[in-house]
C-alpha atoms as a PDB file:
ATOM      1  CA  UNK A   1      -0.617   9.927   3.587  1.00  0.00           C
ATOM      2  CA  UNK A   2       0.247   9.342   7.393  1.00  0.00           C
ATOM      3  CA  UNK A   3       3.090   6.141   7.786  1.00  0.00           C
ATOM      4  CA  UNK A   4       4.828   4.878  10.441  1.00  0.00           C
ATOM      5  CA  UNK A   5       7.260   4.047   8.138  1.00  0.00           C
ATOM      6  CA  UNK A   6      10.493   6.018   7.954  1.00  0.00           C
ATOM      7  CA  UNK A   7      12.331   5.163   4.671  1.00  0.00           C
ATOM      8  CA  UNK A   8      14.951   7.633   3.677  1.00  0.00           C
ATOM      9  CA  UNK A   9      13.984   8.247   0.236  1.00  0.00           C
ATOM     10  CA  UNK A  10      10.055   8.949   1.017  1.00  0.00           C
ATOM     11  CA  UNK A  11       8.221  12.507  -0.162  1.00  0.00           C
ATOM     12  CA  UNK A  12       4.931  10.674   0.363  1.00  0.00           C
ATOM     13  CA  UNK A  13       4.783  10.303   3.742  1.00  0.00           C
ATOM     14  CA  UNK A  14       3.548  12.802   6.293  1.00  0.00           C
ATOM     15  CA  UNK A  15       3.016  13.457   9.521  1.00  0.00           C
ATOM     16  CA  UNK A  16      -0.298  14.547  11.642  1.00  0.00           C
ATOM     17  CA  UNK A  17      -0.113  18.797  11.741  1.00  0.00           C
ATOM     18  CA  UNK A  18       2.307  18.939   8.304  1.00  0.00           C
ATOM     19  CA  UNK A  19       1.508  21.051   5.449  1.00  0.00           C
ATOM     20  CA  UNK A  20      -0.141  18.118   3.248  1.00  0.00           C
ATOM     21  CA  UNK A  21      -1.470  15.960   5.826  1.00  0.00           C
ATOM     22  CA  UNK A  22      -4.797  14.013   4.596  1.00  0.00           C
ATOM     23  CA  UNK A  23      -6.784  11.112   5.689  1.00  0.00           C
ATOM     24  CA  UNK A  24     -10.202  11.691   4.170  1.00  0.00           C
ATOM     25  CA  UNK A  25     -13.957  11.492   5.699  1.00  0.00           C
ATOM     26  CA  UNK A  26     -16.203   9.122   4.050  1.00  0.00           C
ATOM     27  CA  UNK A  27     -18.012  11.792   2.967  1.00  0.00           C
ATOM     28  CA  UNK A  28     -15.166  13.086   0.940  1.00  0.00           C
ATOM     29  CA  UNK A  29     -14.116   9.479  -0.970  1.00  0.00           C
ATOM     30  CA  UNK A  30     -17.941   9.763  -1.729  1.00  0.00           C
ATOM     31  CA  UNK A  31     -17.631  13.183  -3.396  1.00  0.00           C
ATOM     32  CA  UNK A  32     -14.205  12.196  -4.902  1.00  0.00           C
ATOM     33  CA  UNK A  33     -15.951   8.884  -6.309  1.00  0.00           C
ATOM     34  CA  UNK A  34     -18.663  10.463  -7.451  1.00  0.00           C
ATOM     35  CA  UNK A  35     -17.021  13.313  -9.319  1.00  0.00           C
ATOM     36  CA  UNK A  36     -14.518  10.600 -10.673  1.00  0.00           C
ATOM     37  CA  UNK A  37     -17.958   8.344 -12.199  1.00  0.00           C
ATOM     38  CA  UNK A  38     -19.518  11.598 -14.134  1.00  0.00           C
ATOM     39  CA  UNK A  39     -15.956  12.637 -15.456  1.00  0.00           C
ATOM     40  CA  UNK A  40     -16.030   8.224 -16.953  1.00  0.00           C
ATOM     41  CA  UNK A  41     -13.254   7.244 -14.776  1.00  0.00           C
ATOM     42  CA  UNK A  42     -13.999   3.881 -13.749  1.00  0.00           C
ATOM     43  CA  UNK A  43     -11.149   2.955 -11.299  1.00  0.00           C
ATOM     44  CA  UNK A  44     -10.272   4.760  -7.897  1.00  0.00           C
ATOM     45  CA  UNK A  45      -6.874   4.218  -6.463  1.00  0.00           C
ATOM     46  CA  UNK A  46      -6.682   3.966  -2.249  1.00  0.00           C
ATOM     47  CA  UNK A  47      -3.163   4.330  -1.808  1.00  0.00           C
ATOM     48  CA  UNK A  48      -1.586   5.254   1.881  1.00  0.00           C
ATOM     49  CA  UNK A  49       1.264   4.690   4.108  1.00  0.00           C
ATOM     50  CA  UNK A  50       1.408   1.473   6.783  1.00  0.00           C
ATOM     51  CA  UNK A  51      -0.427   1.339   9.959  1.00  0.00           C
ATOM     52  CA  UNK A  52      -0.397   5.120  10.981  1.00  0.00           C
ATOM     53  CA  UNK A  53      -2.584   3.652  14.152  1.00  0.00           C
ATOM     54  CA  UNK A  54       0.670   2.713  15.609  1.00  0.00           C
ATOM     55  CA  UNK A  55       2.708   5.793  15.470  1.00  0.00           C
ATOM     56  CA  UNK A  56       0.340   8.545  15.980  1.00  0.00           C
ATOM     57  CA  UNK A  57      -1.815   9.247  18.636  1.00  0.00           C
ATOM     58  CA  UNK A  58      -4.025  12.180  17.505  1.00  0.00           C
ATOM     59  CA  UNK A  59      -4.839   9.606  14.158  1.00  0.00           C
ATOM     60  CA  UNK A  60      -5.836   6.717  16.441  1.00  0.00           C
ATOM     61  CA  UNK A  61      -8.279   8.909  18.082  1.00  0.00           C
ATOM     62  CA  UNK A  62      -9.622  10.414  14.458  1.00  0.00           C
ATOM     63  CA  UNK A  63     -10.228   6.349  14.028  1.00  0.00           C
ATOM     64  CA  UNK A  64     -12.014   6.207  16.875  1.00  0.00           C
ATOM     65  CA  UNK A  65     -14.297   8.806  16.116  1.00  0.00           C
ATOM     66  CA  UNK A  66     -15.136   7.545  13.001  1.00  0.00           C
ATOM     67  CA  UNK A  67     -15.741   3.922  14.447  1.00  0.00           C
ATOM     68  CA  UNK A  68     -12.993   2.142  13.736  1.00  0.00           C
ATOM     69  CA  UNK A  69      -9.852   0.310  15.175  1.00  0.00           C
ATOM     70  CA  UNK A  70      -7.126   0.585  12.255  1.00  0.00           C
ATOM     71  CA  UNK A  71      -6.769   1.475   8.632  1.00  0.00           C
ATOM     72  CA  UNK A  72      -7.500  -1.630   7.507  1.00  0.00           C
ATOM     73  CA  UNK A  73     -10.936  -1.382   9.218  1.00  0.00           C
ATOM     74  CA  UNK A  74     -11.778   2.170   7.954  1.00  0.00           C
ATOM     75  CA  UNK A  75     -10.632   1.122   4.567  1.00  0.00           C
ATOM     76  CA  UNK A  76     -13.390  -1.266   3.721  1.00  0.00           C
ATOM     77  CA  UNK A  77     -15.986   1.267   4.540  1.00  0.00           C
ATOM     78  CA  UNK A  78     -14.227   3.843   2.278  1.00  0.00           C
ATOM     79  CA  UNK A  79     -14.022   1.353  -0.405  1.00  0.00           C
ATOM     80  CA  UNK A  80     -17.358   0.252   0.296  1.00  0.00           C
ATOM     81  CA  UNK A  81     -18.518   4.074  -0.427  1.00  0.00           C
ATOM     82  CA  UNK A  82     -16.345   4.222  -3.493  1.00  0.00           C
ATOM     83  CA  UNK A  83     -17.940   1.356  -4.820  1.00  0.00           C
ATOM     84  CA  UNK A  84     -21.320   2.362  -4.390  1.00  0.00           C
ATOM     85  CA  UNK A  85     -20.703   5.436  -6.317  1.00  0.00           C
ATOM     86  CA  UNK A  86     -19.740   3.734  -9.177  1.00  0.00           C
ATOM     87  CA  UNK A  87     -15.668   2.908  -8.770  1.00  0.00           C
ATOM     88  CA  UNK A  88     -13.785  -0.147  -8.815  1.00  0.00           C
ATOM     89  CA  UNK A  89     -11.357   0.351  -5.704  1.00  0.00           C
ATOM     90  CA  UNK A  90      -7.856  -0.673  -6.037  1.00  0.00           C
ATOM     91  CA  UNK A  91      -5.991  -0.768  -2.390  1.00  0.00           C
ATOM     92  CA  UNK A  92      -2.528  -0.382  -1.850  1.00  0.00           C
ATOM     93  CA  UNK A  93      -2.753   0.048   1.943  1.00  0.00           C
ATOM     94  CA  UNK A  94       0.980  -1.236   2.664  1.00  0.00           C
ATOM     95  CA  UNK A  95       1.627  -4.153   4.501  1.00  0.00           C
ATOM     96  CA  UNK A  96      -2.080  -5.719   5.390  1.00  0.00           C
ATOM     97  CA  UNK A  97      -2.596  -9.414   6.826  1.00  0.00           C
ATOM     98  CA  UNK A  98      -4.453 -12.056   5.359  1.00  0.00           C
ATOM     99  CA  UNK A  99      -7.842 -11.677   7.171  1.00  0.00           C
ATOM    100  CA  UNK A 100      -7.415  -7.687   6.231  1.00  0.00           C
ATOM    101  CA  UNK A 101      -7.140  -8.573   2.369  1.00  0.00           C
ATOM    102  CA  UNK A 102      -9.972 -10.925   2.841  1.00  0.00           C
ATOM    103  CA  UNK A 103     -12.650  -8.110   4.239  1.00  0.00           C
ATOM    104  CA  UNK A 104     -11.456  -5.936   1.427  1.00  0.00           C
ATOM    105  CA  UNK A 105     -11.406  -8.629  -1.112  1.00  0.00           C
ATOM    106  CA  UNK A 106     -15.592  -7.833  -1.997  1.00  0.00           C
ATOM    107  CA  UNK A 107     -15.141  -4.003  -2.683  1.00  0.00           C
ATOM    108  CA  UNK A 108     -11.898  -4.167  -4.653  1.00  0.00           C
ATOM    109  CA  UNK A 109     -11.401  -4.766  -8.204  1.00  0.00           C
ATOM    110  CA  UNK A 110      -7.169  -5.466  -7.482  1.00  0.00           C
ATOM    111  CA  UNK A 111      -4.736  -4.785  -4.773  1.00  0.00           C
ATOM    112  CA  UNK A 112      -1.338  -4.056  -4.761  1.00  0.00           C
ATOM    113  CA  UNK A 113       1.994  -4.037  -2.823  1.00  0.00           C
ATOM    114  CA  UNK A 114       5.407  -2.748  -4.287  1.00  0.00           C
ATOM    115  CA  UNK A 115       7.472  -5.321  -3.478  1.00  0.00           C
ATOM    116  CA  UNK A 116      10.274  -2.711  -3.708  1.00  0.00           C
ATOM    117  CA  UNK A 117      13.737  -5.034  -3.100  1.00  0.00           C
ATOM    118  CA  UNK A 118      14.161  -8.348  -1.376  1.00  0.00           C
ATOM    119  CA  UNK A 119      17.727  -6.841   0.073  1.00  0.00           C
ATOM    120  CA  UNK A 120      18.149  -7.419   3.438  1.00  0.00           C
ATOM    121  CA  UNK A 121      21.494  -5.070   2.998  1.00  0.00           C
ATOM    122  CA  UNK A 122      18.809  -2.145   2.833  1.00  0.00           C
ATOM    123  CA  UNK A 123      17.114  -2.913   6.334  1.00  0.00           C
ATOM    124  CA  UNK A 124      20.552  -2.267   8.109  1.00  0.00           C
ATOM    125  CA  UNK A 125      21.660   0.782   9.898  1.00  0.00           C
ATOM    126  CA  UNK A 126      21.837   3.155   7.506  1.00  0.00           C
ATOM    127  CA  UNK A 127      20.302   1.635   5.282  1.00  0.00           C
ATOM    128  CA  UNK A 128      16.946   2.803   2.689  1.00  0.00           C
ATOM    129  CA  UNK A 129      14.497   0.578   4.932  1.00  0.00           C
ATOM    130  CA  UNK A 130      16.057   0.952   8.569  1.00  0.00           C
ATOM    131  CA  UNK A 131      13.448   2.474  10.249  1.00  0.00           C
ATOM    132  CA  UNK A 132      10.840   0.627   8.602  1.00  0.00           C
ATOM    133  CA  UNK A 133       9.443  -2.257   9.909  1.00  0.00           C
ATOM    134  CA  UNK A 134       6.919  -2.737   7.314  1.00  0.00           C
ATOM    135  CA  UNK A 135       9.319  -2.994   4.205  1.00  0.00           C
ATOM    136  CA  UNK A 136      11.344  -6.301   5.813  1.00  0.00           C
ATOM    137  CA  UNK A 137      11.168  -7.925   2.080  1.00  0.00           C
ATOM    138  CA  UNK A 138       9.971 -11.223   4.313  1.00  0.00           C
ATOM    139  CA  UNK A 139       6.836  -9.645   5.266  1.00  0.00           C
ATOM    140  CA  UNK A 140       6.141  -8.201   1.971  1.00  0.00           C
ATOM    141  CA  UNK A 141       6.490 -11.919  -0.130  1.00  0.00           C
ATOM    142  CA  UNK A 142       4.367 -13.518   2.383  1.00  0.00           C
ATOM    143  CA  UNK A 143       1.823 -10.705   1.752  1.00  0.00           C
ATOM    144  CA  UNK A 144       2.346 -11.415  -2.172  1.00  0.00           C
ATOM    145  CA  UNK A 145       1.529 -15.183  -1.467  1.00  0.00           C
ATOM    146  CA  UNK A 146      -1.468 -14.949   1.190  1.00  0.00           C
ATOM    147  CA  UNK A 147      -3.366 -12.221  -1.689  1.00  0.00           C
ATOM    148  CA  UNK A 148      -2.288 -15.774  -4.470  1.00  0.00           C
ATOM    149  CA  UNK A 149      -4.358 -17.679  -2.047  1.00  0.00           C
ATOM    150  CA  UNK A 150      -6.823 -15.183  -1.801  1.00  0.00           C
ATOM    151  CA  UNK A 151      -6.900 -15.239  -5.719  1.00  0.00           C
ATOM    152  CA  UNK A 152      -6.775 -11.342  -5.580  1.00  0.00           C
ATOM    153  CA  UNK A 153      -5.402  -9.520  -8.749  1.00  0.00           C
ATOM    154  CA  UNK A 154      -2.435  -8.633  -7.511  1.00  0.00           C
ATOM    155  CA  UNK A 155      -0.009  -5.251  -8.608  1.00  0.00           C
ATOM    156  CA  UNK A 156       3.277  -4.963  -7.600  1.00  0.00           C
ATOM    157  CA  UNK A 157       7.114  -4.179  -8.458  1.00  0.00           C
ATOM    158  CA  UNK A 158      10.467  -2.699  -8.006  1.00  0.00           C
ATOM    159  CA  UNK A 159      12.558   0.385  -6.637  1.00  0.00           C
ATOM    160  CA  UNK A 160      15.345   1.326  -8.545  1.00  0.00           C
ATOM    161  CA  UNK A 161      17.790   3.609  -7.067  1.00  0.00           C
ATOM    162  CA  UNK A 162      17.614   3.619  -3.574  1.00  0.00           C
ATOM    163  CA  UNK A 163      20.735   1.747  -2.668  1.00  0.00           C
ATOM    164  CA  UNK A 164      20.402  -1.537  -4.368  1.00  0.00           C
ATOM    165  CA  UNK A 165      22.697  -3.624  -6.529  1.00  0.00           C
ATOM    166  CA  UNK A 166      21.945  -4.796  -9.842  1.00  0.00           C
ATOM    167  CA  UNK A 167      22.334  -7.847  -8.347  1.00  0.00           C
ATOM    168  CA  UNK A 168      19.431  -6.900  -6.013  1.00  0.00           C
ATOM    169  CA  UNK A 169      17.409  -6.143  -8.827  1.00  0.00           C
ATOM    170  CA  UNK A 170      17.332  -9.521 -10.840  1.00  0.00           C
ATOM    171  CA  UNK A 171      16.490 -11.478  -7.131  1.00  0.00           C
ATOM    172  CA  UNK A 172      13.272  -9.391  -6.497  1.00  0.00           C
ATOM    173  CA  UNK A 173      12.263  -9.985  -9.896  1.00  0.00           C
ATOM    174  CA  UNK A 174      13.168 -13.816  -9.320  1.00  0.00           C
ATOM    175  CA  UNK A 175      10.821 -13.477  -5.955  1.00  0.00           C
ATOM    176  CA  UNK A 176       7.922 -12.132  -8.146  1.00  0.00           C
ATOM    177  CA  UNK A 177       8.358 -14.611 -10.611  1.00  0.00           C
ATOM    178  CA  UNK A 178       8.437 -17.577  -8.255  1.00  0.00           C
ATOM    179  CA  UNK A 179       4.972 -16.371  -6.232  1.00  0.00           C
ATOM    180  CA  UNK A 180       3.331 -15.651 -10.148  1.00  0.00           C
ATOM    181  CA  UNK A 181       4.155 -19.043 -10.582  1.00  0.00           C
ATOM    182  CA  UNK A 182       3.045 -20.622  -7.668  1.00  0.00           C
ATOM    183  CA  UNK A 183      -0.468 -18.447  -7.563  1.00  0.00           C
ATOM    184  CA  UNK A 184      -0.697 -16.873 -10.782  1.00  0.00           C
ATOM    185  CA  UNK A 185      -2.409 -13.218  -9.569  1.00  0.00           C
ATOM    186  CA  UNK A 186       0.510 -11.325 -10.529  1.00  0.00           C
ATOM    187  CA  UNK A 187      -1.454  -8.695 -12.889  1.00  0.00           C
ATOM    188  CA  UNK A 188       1.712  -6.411 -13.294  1.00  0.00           C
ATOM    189  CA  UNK A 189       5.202  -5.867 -12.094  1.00  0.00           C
ATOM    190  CA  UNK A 190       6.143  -1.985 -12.062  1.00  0.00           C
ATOM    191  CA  UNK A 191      10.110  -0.922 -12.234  1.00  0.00           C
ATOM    192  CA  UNK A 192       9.724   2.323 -10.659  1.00  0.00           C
ATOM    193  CA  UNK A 193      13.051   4.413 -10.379  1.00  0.00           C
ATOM    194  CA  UNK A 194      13.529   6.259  -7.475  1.00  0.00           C
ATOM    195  CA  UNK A 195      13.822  10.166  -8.253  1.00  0.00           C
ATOM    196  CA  UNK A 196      15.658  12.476  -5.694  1.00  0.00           C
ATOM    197  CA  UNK A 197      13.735  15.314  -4.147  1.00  0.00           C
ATOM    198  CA  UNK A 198      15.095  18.230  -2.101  1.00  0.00           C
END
């Protein structure tokens, strides 16, 4: 749950030392898959925050230790693991490129990628998605498209409530609708509302 993402409305994110704070050993997605199999879950969810690498130090050198460059990298192994325990991995690493969707393409099932809002408005000063470079709604379609190409089953959606219009609303939907018809992967479209925390 590290990010170097800083989006205003985010309880998800943390950062190396908080209370929370979790990447886990490949030991532990084994136990975690494993435990998941003999309980008849048949699905294991790899969800975390964009590119950590680049923000914190202490993280890139946990990578390193482990054997790996970036997320993306350490992500195959772990799905790898999960998959040879008996789960069908579905990644929703944040923003990954296309060669990154292609070496995780074999050990996942479906990937995803809340497309969240195409509103520029919202990457202003100020705005929900200032101080995140990963959730420029440019970035995030092209991802959408490049996982078409890929043919990967593909999960994604919107944010309600975090400064949008209504307006807003209907042209994300309008984006999703234009890359399902262009690549036809779109497996389901989540409206997620956005609920306050302290």
């Amino acid at each position: 749950n590290l990010c170097r993402d800083r989006c205003t409305y985010c309880t998800f994110a943390k950062r190396p030392g908080d209370v929370g704070a979790k990447s886990y050993t490949l030991a532990e997605v084994a136990e975690v898959s494993r435990n998941a199999a003999n309980a008849g879950c048949t699905e294991a969810l790899f969800c975390l925050g964009d590119k950590p690498e680049l923000a914190f130090d202490s993280y890139r050198d946990w990578l390193a230790a482990q054997g790996h460059p970036s997320t993306a990298s350490y992500l195959v192994e772990a799905c790898r693991v999960s998959v040879a325990e008996g789960m069908l991995p579905h990644t929703n690493a944040g923003l990954l490129t296309q060669q990154q969707m292609a070496a995780l393409r074999p050990w996942n099932a479906s990937m995803g990628l809340m497309l969240e809002t195409t509103s520029e408005r919202l990457c202003e000063k100020g705005g929900a998605h200032h101080a995140a470079p990963d959730k420029k709604p440019a970035l995030r379609l092209r991802m959408h498209r490049e996982a078409g190409e890929l043919r990967i089953p593909f999960t994604s959606g919107i944010l309600v409530g975090i400064g949008e219009s209504p307006a807003d609303r209907i042209a994300a939907l309008e984006a999703l609708a234009a890359v399902q018809a262009q690549h036809g992967h779109i497996q389901e479209v989540i409206l997620q509302n956005f609920v306050p925390h302290p």
